[in-house]
Protein backbone atom coordinates (compact mmCIF):
# COMPACT_ATOMS: atom_id res chain seq x y z
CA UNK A 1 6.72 22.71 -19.62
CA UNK A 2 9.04 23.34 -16.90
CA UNK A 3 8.12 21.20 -13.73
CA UNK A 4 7.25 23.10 -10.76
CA UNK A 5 10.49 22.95 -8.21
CA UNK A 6 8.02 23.58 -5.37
CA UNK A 7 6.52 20.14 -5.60
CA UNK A 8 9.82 18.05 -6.20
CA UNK A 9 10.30 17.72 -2.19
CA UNK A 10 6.91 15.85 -2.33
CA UNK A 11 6.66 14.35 -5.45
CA UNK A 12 10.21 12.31 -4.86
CA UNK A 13 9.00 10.40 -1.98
CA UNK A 14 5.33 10.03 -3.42
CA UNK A 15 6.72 8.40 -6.14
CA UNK A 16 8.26 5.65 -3.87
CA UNK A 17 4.91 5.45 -1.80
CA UNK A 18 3.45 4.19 -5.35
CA UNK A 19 6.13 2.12 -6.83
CA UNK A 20 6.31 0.72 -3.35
CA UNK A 21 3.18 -0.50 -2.98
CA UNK A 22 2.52 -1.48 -6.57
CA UNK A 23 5.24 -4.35 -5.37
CA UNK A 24 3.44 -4.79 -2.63
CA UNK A 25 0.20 -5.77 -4.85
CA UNK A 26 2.70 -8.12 -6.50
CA UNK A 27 3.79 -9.82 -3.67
CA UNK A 28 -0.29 -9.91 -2.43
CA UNK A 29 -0.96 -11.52 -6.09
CA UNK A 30 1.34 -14.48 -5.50
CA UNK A 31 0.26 -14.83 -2.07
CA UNK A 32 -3.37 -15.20 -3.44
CA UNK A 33 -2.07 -17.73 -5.99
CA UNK A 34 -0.12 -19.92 -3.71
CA UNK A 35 -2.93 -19.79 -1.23
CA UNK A 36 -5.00 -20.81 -3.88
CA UNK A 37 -2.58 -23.22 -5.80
CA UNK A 38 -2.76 -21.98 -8.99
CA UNK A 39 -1.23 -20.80 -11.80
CA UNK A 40 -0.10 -17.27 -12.91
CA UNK A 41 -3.14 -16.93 -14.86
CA UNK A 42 -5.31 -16.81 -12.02
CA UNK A 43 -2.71 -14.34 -10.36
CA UNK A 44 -2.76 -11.81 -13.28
CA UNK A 45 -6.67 -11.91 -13.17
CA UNK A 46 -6.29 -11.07 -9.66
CA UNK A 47 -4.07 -8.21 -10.71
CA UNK A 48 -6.89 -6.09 -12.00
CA UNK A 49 -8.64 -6.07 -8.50
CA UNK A 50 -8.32 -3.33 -6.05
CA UNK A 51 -6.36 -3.93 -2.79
CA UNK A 52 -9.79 -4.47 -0.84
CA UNK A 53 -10.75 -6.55 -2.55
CA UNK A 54 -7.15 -8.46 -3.12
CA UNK A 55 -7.04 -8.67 0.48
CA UNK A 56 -10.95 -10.39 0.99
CA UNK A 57 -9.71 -12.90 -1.53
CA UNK A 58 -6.23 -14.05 0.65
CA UNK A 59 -8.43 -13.66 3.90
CA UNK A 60 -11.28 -16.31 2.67
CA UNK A 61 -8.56 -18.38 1.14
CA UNK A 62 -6.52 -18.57 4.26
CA UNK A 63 -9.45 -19.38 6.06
CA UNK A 64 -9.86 -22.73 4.07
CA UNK A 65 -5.99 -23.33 3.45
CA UNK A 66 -4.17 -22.24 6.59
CA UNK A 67 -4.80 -24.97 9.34
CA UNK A 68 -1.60 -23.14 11.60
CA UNK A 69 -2.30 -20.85 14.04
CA UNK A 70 0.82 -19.67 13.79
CA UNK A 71 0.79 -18.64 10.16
CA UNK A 72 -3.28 -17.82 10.33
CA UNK A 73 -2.28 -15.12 13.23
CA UNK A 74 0.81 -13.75 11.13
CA UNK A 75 -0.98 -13.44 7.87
CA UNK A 76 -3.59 -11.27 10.26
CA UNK A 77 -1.06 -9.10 11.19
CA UNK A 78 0.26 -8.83 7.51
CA UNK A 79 -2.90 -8.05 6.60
CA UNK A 80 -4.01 -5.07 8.84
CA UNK A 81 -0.93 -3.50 7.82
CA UNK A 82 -1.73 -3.83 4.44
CA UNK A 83 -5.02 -2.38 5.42
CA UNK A 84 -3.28 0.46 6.79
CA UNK A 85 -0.84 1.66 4.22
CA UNK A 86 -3.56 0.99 1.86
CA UNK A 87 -5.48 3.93 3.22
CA UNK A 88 -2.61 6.05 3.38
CA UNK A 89 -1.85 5.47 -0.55
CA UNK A 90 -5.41 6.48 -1.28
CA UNK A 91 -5.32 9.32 1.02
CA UNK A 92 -2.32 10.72 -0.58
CA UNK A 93 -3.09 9.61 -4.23
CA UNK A 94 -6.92 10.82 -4.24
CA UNK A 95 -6.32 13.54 -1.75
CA UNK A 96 -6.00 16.98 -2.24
CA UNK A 97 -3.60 18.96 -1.89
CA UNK A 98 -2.80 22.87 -1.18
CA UNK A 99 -0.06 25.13 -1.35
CA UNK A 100 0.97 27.04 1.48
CA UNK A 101 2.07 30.55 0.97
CA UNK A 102 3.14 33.26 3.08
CA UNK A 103 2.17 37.09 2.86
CA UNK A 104 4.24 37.75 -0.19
CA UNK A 105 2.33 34.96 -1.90
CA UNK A 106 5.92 32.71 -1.38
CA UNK A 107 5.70 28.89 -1.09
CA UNK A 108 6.23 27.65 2.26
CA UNK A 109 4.74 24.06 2.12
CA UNK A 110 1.97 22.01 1.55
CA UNK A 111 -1.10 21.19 2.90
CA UNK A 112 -2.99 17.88 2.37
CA UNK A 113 -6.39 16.40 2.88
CA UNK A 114 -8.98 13.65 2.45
CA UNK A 115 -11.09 14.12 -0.55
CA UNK A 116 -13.75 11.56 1.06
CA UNK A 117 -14.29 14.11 3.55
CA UNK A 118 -13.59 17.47 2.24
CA UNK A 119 -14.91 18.96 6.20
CA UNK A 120 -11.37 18.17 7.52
CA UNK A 121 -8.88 20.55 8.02
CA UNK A 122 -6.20 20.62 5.64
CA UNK A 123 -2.83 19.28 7.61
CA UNK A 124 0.49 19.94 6.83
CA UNK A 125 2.62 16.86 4.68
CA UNK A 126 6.31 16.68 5.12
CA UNK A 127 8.43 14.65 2.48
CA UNK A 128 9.71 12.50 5.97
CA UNK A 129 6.03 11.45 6.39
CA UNK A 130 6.01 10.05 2.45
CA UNK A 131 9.34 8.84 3.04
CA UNK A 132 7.99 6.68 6.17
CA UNK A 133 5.16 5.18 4.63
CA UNK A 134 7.38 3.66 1.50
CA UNK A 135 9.86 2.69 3.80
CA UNK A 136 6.51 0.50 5.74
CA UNK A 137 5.53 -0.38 2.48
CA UNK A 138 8.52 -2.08 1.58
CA UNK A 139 9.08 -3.52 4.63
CA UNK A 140 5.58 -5.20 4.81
CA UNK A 141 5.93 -6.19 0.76
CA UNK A 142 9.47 -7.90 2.02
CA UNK A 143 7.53 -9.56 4.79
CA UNK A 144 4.77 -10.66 2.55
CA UNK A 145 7.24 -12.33 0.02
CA UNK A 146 8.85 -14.47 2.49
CA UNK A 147 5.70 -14.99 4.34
CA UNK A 148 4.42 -16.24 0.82
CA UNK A 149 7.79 -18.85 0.17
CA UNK A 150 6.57 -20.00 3.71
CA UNK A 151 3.05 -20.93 2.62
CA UNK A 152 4.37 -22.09 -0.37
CA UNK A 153 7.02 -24.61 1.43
CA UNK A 154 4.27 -25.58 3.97
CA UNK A 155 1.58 -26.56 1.09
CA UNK A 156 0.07 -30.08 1.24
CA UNK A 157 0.56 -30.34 -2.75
């Protein structure tokens, strides 16, 4: 089956969005494990969590582990933009989508939505807009890593 060549301006950069942030989860696993000092074990049975709930785990560790303001506020800010993107993943992943067409029934773009609230307006989704988001998503995974090295270097063990 032929793929459809209306999608592929989409599909590309949606693509990235999830590869991206599956290395963000990565980089949020060994966060959770250095915060926690342990092994990989306990970072691969973080790996079958969602990113909520990934994200509860490095806040109530940090809470116990992170005596520097300095770090505590950073991690913060890490982790409201992991908050963020995280809603635009599942937005785009468990959204819907729509084609739009003009009077001769000819592709002209597409046309995305919330599934949580199927009462909004569909709004139009440009490849740029997918592009953006991976390109935040790698950035913040990036920040994460050396943010986690930093935590890591600054442990008491």
């Amino acid at each position: 089956m032929a793929l459809d060549p209306n999608l592929e301006s989409l599909a590309r950069p949606l693509g990235h969005v999830v590869i991206e942030f599956n290395y963000l989860e990565i980089d949020l696993g060994k966060l959770n494990t250095r915060l926690a000092r342990a092994d990989d074990l306990f970072g691969a049975t973080l790996a079958s969590l969602g990113g909520t709930a990934k994200l509860d785990i490095i806040r109530k560790l940090a809470a116990q582990r992170l005596t520097d303001k300095i770090l505590a506020n950073k991690l913060h800010s890490l982790l409201a933009r992991a908050e963020t993107l995280n809603c635009y993943l599942n937005r785009f992943i468990h959204g819907e989508f729509m084609p739009f067409v003009d009077a001769g029934d000819n592709y002209v773009g597409m046309a995305h939505r919330a599934v949580k609230n199927p009462n909004n307006p569909f709004q139009d989704v440009k490849p740029k807009t997918l592009e953006t988001i991976a390109d935040k998503v790698r950035d913040l995974a990036n920040e994460v890593r050396e943010f986690s090295a930093t935590v890591y270097d600054n442990s008491p063990d």
